[in-house]
C-alpha atoms as a PDB file:
ATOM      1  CA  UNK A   1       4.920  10.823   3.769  1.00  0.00           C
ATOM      2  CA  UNK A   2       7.885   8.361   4.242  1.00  0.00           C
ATOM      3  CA  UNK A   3       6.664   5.127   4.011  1.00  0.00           C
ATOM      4  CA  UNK A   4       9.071   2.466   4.914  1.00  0.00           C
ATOM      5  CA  UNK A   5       8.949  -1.130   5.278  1.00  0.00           C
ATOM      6  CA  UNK A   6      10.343  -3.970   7.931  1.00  0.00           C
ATOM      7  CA  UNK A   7       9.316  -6.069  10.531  1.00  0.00           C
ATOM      8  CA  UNK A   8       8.319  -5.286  14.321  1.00  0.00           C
ATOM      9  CA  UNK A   9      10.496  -5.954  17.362  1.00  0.00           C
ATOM     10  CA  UNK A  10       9.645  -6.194  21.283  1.00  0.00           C
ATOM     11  CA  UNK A  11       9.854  -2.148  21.067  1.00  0.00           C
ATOM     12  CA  UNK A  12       6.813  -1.919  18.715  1.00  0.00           C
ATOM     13  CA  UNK A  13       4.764  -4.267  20.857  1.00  0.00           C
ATOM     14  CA  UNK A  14       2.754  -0.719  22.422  1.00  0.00           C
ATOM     15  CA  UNK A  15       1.943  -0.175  18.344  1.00  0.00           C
ATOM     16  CA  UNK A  16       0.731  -3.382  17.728  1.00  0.00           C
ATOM     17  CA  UNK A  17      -1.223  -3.677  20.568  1.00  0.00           C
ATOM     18  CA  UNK A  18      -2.796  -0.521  19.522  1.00  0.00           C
ATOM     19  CA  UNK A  19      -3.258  -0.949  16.104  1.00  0.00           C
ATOM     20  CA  UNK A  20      -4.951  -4.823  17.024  1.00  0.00           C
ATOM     21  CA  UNK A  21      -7.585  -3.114  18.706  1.00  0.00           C
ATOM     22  CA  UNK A  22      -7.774  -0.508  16.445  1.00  0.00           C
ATOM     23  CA  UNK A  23      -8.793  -3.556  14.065  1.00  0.00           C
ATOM     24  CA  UNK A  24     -11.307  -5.251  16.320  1.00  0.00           C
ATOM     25  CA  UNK A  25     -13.210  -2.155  17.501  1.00  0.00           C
ATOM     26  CA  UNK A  26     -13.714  -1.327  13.165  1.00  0.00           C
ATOM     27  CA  UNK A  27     -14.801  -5.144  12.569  1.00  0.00           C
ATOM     28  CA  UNK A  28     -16.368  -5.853  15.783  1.00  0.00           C
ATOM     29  CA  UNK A  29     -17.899  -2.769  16.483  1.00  0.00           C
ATOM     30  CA  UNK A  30     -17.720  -1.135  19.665  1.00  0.00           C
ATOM     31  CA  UNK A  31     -16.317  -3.371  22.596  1.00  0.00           C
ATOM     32  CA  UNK A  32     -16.641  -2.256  26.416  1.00  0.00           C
ATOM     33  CA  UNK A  33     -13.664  -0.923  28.624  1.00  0.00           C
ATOM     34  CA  UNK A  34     -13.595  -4.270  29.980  1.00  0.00           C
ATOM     35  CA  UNK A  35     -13.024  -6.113  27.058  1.00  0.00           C
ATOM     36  CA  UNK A  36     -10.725  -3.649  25.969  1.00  0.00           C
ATOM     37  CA  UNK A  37      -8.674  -3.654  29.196  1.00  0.00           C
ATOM     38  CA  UNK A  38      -8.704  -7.648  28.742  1.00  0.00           C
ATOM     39  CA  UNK A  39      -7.145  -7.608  25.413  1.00  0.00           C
ATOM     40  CA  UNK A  40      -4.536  -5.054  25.649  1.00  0.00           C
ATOM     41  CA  UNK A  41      -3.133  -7.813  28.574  1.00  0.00           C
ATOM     42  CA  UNK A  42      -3.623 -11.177  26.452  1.00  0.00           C
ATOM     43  CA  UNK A  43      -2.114  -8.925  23.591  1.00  0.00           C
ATOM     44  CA  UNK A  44       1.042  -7.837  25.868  1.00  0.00           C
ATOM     45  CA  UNK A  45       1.676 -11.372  26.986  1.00  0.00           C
ATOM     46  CA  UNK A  46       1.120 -12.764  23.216  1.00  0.00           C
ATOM     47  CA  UNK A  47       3.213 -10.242  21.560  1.00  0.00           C
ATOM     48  CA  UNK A  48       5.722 -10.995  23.979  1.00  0.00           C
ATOM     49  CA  UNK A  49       6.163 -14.471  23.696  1.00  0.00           C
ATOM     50  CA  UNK A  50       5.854 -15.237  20.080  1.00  0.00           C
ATOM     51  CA  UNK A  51       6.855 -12.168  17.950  1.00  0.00           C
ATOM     52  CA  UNK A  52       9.842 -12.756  16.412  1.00  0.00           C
ATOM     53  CA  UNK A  53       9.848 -16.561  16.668  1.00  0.00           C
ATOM     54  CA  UNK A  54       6.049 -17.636  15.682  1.00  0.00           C
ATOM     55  CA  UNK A  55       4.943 -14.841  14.884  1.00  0.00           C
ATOM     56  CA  UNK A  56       6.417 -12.221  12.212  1.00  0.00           C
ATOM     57  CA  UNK A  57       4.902  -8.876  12.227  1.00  0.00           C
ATOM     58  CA  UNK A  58       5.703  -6.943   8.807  1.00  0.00           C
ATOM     59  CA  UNK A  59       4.891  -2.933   9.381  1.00  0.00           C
ATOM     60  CA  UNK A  60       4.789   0.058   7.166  1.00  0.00           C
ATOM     61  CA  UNK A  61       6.014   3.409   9.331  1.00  0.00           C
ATOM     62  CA  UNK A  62       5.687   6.791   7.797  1.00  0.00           C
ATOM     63  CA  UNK A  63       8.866   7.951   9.881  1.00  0.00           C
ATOM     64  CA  UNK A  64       8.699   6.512  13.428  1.00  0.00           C
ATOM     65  CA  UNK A  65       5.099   5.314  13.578  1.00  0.00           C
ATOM     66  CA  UNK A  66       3.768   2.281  12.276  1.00  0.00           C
ATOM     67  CA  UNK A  67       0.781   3.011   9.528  1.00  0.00           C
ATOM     68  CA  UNK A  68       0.110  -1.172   8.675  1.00  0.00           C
ATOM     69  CA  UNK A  69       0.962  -4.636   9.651  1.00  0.00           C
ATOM     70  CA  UNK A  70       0.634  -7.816   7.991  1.00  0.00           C
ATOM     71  CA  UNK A  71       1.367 -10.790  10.053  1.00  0.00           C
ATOM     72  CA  UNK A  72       2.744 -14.254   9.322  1.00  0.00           C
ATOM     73  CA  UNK A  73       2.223 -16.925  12.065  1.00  0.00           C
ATOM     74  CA  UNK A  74       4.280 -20.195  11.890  1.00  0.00           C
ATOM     75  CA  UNK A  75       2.529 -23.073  13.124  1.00  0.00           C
ATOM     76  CA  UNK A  76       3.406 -26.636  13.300  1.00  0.00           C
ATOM     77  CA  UNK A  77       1.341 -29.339  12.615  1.00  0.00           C
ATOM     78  CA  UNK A  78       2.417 -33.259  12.107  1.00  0.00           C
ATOM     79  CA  UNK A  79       4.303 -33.877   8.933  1.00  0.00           C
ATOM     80  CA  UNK A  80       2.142 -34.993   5.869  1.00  0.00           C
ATOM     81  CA  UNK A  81       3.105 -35.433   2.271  1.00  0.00           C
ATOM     82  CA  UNK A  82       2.778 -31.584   1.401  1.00  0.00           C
ATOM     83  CA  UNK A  83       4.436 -30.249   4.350  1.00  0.00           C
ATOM     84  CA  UNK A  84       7.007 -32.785   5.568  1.00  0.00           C
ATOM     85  CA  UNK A  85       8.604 -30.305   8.095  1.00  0.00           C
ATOM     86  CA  UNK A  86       5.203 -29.675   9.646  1.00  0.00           C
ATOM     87  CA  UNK A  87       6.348 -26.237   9.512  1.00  0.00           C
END
């Protein structure tokens, strides 16, 4: 194994998309072709428009192919006394 470590770009969206449901099928249990088909769409259009900006996907590869991700979403809320960027 060569684990490295770094963040995903638009070219890793395919990986993420299959890892995700990866993920839901093992903690929702089995989900219909359907469903499925429904996802991998929302998940194209999602990835799309917020990784790198909202949202920042941090994957392990062992060479080429991503292994894990952790993910980081940015949201902003209005300011209050702990968070006075709302960031």
């Amino acid at each position: 194994m060569n684990i490295t470590f770094g963040t995903a770009t638009e070219v890793d969206i395919s990986e993420l998309i299959r890892l995700r449901l990866l993920y839901i099928k093992e903690d929702f249990g089995a989900i219909s072709e359907r469903e499925r088909e429904c996802m991998k769409k929302q998940l194209y259009d999602y990835f799309s428009r917020k990784l790198g900006t909202e949202l920042i996907a941090f994957v392990a590869r062992d060479g080429e192919r991503i292994v894990s991700t952790a993910y980081l979403l940015i949201i902003e809320m209005p300011a209050n006394p702990n968070m006075l960027s709302g960031l």
